[in-house]
N, C-alpha and C. Protein backbone atom coordinates (compact mmCIF):
# COMPACT_ATOMS: atom_id res chain seq x y z
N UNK A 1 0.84 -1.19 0.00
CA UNK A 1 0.00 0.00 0.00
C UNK A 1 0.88 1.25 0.00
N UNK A 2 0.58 1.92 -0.82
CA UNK A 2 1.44 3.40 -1.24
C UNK A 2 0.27 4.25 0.17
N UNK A 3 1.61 4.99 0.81
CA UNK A 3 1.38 6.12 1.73
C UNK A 3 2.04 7.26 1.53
N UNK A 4 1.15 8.49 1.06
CA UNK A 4 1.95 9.88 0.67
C UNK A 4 2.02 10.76 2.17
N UNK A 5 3.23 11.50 2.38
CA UNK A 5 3.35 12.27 3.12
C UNK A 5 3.84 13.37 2.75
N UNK A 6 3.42 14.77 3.28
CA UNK A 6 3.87 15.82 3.22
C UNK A 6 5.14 15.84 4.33
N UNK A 7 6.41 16.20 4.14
CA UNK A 7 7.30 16.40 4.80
C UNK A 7 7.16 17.85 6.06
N UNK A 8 6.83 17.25 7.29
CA UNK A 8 6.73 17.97 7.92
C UNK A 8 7.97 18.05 9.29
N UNK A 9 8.86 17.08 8.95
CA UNK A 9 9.42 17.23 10.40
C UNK A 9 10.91 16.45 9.95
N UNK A 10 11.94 16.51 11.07
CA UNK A 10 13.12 15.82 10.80
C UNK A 10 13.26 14.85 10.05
N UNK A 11 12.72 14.18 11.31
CA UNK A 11 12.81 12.55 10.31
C UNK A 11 12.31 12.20 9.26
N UNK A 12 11.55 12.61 8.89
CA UNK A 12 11.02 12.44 6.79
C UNK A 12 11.76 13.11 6.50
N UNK A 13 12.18 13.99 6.81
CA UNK A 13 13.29 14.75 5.54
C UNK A 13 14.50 13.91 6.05
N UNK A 14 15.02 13.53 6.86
CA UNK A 14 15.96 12.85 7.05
C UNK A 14 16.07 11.39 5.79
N UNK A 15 14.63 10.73 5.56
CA UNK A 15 14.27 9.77 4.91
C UNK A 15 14.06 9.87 3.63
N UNK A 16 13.74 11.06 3.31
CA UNK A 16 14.22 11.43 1.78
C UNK A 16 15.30 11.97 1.51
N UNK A 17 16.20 12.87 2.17
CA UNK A 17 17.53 12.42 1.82
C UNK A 17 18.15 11.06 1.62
N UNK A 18 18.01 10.04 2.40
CA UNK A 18 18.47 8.88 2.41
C UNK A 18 18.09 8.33 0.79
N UNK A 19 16.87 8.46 0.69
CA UNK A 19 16.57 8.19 -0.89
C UNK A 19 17.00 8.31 -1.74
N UNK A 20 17.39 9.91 -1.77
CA UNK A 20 17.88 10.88 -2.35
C UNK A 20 19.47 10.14 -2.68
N UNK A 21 19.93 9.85 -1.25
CA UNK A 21 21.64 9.57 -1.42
C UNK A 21 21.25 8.18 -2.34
N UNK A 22 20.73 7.29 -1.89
CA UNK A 22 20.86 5.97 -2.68
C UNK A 22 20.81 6.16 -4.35
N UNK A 23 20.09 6.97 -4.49
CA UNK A 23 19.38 7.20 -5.87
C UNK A 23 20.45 8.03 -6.50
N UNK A 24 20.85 8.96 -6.29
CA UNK A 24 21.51 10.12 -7.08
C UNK A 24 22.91 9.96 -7.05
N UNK A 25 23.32 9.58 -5.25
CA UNK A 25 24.75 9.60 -5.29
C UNK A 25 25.34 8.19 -5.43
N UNK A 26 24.78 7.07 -4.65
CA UNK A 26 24.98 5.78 -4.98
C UNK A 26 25.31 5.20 -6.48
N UNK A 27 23.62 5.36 -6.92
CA UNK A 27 23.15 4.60 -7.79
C UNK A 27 24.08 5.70 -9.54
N UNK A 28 23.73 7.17 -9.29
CA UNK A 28 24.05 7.65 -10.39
C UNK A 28 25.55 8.41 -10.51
N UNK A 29 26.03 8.19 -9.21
CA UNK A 29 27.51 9.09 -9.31
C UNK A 29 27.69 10.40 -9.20
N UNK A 30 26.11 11.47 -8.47
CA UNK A 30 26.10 12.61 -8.29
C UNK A 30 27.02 12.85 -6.48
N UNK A 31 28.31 14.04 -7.01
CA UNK A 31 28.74 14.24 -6.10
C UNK A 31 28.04 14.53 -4.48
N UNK A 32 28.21 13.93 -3.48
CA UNK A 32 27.21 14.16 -2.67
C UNK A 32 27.08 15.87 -1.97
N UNK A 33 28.19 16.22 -2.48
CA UNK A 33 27.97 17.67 -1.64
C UNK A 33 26.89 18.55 -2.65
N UNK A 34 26.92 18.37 -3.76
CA UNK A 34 25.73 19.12 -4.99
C UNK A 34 24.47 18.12 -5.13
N UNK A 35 24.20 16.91 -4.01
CA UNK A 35 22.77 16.76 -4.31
C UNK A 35 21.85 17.02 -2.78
N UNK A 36 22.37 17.61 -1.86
CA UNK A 36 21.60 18.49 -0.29
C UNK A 36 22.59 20.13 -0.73
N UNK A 37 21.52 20.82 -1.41
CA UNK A 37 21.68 22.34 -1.33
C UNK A 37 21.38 23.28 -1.01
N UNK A 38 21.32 24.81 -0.83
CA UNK A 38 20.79 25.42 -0.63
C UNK A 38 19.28 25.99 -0.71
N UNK A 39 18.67 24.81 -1.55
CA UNK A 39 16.85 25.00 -1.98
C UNK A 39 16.52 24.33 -0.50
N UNK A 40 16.88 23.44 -0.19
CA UNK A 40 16.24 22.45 0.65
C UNK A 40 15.29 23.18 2.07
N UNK A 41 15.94 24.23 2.57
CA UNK A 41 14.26 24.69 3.14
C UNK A 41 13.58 25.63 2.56
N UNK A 42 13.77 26.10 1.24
CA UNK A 42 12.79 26.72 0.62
C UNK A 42 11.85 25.89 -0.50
N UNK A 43 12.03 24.78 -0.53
CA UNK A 43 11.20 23.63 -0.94
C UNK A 43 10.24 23.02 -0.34
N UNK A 44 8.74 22.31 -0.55
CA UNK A 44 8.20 21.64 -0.01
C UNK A 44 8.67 20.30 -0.55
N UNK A 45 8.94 19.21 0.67
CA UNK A 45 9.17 17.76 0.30
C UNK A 45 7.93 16.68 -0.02
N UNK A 46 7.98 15.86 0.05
CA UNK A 46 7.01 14.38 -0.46
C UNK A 46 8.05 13.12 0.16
N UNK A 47 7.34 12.70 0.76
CA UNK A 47 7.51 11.10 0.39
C UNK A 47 6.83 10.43 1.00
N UNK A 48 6.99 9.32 -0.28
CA UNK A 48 6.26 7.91 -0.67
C UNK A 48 6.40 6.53 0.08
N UNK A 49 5.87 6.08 0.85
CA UNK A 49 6.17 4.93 1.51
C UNK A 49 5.31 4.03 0.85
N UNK A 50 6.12 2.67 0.57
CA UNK A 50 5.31 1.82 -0.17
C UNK A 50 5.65 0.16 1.08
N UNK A 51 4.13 -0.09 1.61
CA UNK A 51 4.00 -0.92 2.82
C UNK A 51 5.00 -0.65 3.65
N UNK A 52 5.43 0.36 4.35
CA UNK A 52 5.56 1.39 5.50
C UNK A 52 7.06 1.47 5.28
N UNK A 53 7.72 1.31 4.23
CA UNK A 53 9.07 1.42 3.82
C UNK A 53 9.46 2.37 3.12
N UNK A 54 10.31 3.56 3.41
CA UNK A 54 10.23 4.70 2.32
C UNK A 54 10.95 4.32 0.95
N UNK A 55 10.10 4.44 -0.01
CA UNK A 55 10.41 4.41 -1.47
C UNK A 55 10.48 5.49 -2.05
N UNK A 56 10.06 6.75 -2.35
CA UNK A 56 10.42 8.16 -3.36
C UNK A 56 9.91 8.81 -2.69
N UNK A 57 10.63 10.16 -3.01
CA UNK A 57 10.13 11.42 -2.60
C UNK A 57 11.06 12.62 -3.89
N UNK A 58 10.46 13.72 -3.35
CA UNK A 58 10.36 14.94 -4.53
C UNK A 58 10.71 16.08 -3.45
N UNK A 59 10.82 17.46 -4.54
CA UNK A 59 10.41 18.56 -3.74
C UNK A 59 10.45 19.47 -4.92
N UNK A 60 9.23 20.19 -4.04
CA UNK A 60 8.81 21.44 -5.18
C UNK A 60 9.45 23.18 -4.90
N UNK A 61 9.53 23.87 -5.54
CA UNK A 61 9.37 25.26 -4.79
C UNK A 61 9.02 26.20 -6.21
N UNK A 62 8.96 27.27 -6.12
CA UNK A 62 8.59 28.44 -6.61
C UNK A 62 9.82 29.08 -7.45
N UNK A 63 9.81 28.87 -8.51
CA UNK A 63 10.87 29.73 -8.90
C UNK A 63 10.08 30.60 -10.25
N UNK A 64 10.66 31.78 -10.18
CA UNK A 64 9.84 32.87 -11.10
C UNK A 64 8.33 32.53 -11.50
N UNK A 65 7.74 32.23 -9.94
CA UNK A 65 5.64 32.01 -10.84
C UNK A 65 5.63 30.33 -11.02
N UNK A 66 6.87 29.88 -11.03
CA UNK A 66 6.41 28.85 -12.01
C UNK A 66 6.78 27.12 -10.56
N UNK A 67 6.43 26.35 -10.48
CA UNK A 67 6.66 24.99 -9.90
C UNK A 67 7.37 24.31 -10.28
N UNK A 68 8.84 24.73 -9.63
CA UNK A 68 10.09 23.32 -10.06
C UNK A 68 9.93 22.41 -9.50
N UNK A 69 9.53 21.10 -10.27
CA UNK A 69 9.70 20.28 -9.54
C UNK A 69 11.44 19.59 -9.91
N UNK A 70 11.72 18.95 -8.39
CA UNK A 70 13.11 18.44 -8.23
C UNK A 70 13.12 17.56 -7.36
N UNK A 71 14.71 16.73 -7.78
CA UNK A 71 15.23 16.01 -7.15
C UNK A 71 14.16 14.49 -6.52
N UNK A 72 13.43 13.98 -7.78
CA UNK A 72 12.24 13.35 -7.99
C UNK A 72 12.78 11.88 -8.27
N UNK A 73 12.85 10.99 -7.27
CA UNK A 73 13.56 9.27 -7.14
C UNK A 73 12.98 8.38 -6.53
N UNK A 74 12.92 7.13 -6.98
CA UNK A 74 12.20 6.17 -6.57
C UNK A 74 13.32 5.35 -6.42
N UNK A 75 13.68 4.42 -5.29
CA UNK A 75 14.79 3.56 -4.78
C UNK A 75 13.93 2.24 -5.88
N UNK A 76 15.51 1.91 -6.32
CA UNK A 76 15.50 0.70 -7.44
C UNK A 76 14.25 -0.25 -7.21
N UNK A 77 14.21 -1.10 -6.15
CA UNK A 77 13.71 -2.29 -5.59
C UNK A 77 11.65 -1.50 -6.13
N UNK A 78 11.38 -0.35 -5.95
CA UNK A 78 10.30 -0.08 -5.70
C UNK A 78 9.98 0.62 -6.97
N UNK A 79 10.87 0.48 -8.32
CA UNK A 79 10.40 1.00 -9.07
C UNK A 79 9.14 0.00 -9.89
N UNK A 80 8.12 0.52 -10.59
CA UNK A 80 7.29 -0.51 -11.38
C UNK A 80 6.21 -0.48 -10.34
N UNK A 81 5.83 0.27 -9.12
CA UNK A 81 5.21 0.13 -7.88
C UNK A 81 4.18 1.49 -7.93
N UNK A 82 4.18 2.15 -9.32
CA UNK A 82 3.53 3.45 -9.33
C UNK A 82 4.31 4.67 -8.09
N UNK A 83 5.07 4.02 -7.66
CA UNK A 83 5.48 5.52 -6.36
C UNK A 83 6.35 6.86 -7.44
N UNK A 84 6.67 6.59 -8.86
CA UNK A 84 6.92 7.98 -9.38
C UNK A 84 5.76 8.60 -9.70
N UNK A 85 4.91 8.09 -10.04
CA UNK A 85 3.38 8.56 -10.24
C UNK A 85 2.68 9.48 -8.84
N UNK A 86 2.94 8.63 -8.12
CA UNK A 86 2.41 9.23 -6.70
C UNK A 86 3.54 10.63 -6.17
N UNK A 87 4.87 10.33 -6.76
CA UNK A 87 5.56 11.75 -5.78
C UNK A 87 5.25 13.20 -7.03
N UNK A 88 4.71 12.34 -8.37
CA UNK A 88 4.27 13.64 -9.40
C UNK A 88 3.17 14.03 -8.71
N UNK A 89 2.19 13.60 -8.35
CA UNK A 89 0.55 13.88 -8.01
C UNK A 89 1.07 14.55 -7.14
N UNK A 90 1.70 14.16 -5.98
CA UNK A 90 1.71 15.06 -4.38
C UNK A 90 2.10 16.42 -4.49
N UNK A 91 3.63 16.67 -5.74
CA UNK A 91 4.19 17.66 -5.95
C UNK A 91 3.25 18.97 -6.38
N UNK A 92 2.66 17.99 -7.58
CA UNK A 92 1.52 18.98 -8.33
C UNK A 92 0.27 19.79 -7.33
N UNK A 93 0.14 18.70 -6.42
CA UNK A 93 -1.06 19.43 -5.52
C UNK A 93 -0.31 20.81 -4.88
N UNK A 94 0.37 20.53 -4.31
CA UNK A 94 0.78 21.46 -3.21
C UNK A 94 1.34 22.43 -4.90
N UNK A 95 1.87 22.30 -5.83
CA UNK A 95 2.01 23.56 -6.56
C UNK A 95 0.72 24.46 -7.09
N UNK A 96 -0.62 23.30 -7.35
CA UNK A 96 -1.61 23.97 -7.20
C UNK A 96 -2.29 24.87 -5.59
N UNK A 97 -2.07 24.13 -4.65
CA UNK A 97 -2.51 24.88 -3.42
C UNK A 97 -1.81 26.32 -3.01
N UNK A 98 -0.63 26.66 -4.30
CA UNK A 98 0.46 27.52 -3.99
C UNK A 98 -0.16 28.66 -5.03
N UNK A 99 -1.31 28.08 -5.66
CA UNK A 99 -1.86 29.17 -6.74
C UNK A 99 -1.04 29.13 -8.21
N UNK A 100 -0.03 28.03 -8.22
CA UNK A 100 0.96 27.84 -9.68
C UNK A 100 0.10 27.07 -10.20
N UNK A 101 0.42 27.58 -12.16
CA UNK A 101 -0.57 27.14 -13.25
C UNK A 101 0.52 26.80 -13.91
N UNK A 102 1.60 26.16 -13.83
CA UNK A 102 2.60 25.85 -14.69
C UNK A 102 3.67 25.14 -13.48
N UNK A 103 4.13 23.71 -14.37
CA UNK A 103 5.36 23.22 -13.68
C UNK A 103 6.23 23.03 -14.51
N UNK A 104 7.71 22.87 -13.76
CA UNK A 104 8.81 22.60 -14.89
C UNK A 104 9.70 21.93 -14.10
N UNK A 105 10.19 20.92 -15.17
CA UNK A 105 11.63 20.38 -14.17
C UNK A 105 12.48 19.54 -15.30
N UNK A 106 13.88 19.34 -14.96
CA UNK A 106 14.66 19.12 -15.77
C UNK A 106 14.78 17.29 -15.41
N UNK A 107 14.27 16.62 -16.36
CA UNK A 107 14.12 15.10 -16.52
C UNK A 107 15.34 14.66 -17.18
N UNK A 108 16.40 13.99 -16.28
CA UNK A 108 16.94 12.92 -16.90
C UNK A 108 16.67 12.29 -18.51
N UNK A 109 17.43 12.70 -19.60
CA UNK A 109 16.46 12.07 -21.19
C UNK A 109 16.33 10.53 -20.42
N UNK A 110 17.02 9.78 -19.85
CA UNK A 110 16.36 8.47 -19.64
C UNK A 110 15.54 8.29 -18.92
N UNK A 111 14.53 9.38 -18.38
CA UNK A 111 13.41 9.35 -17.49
C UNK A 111 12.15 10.22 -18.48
N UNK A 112 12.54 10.86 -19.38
CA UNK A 112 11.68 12.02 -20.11
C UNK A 112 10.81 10.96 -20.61
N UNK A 113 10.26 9.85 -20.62
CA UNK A 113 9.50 9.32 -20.92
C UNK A 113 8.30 9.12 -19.98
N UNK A 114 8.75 8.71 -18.83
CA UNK A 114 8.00 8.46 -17.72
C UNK A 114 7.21 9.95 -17.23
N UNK A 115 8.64 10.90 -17.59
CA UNK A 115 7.32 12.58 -17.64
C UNK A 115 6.47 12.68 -18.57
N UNK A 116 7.06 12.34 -19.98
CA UNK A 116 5.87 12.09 -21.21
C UNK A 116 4.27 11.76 -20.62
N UNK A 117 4.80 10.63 -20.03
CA UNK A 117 3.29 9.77 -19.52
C UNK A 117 2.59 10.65 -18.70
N UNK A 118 2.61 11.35 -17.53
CA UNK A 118 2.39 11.97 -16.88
C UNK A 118 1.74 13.33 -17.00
N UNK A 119 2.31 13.71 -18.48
CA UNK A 119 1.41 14.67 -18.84
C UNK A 119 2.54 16.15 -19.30
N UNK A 120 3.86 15.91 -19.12
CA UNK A 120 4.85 16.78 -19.37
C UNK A 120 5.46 16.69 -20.72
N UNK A 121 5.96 18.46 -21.45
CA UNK A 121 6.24 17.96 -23.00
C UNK A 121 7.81 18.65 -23.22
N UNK A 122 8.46 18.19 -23.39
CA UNK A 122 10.10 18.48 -23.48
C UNK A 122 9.78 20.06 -24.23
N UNK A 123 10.36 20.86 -23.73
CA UNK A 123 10.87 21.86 -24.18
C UNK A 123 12.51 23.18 -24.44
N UNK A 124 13.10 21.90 -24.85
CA UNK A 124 14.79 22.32 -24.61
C UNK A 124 15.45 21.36 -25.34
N UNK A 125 16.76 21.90 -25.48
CA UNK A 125 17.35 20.59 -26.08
C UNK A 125 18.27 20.01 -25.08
N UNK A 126 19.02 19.16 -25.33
CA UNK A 126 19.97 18.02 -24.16
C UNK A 126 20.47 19.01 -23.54
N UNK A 127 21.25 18.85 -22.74
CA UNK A 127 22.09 19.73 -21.76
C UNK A 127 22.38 18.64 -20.37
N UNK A 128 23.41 19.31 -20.43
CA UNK A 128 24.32 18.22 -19.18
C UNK A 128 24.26 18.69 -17.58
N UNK A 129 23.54 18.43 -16.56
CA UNK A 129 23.31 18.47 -14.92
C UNK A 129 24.64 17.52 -14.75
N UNK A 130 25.49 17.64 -14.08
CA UNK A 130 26.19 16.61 -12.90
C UNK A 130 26.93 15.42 -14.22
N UNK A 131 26.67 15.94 -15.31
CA UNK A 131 27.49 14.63 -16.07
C UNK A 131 26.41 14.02 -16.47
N UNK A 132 25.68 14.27 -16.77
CA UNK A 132 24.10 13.49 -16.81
C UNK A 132 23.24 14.08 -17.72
N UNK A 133 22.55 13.64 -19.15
CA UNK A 133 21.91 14.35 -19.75
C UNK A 133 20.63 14.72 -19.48
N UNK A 134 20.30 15.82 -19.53
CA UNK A 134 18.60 16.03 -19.14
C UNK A 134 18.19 17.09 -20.34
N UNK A 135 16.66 17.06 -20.60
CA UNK A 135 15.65 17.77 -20.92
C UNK A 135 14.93 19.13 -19.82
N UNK A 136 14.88 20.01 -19.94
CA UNK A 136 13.71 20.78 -19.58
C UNK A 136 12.21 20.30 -20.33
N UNK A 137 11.28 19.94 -18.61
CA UNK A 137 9.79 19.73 -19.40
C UNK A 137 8.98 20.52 -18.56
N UNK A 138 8.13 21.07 -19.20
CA UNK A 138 6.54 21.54 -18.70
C UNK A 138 5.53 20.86 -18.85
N UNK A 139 4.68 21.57 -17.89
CA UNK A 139 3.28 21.06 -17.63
C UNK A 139 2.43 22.06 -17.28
N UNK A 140 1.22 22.64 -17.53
CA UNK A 140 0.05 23.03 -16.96
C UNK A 140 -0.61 22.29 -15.80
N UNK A 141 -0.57 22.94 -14.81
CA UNK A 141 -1.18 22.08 -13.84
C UNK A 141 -3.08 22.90 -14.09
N UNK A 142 -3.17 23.90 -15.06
CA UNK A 142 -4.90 23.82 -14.39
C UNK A 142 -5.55 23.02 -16.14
């Protein structure tokens, strides 16, 4: 059973970092000092527990009007489990409850599919994050 939480206190954010490290710095080779930065309390967090085990989390914030979403991972074992689906939905709410009519975030090209599905449409060409190719995509959230 998928359980969404709004990050309200230490220890969930403590637990999506942990995610965060497995996923980005583990799994993809992102230096660990450039993936906990300076957004992190001007962001709202997410995470996803799938049968009371944390699996993904996200975070959104405000940049010029618009809803970045970031730093959006699902730990290996729990992918295929819908929990990227669920940390898009959570993100999007709270960017709608924030009064934002537009999201954007820079997708991994080997993930720009899974935003495809979701409802996001590439608008950029390749460009390199951390050694890593990504897309800029949008979305209308109304």
């Amino acid at each position: 059973m998928l359980t969404t939480e709004r990050v309200q206190h230490k220890e969930q954010l403590e637990k999506a970092y942990r995610i965060r490290t497995e996923v980005f710095v583990e799994e993809q080779g992102v230096p660990v000092e450039a993936e906990i930065d300076e957004h992190e309390n001007a962001s709202s967090h997410v995470l996803i527990s799938y049968d009371g085990e944390p699996a993904g989390t996200g975070r959104v914030r405000v940049v010029d009007g618009v809803a970045k979403l970031e730093r959006i991972c699902v730990r290996e074992k729990f992918r295929k489990h819908q929990i990227g689906k669920a940390v898009m939905e959570a993100l999007e709410a709270i960017a709608r409850e924030q009064g934002l009519s537009k999201a954007k975030l820079h997708a991994q090209t080997q993930a720009a599919g899974f935003y495809e599905r979701v409802g996001y449409k590439t608008d950029s060409e390749v460009f390199m994050e951390e050694n890593i190719p990504h897309v800029r995509m949008i979305k209308s959230l109304i």
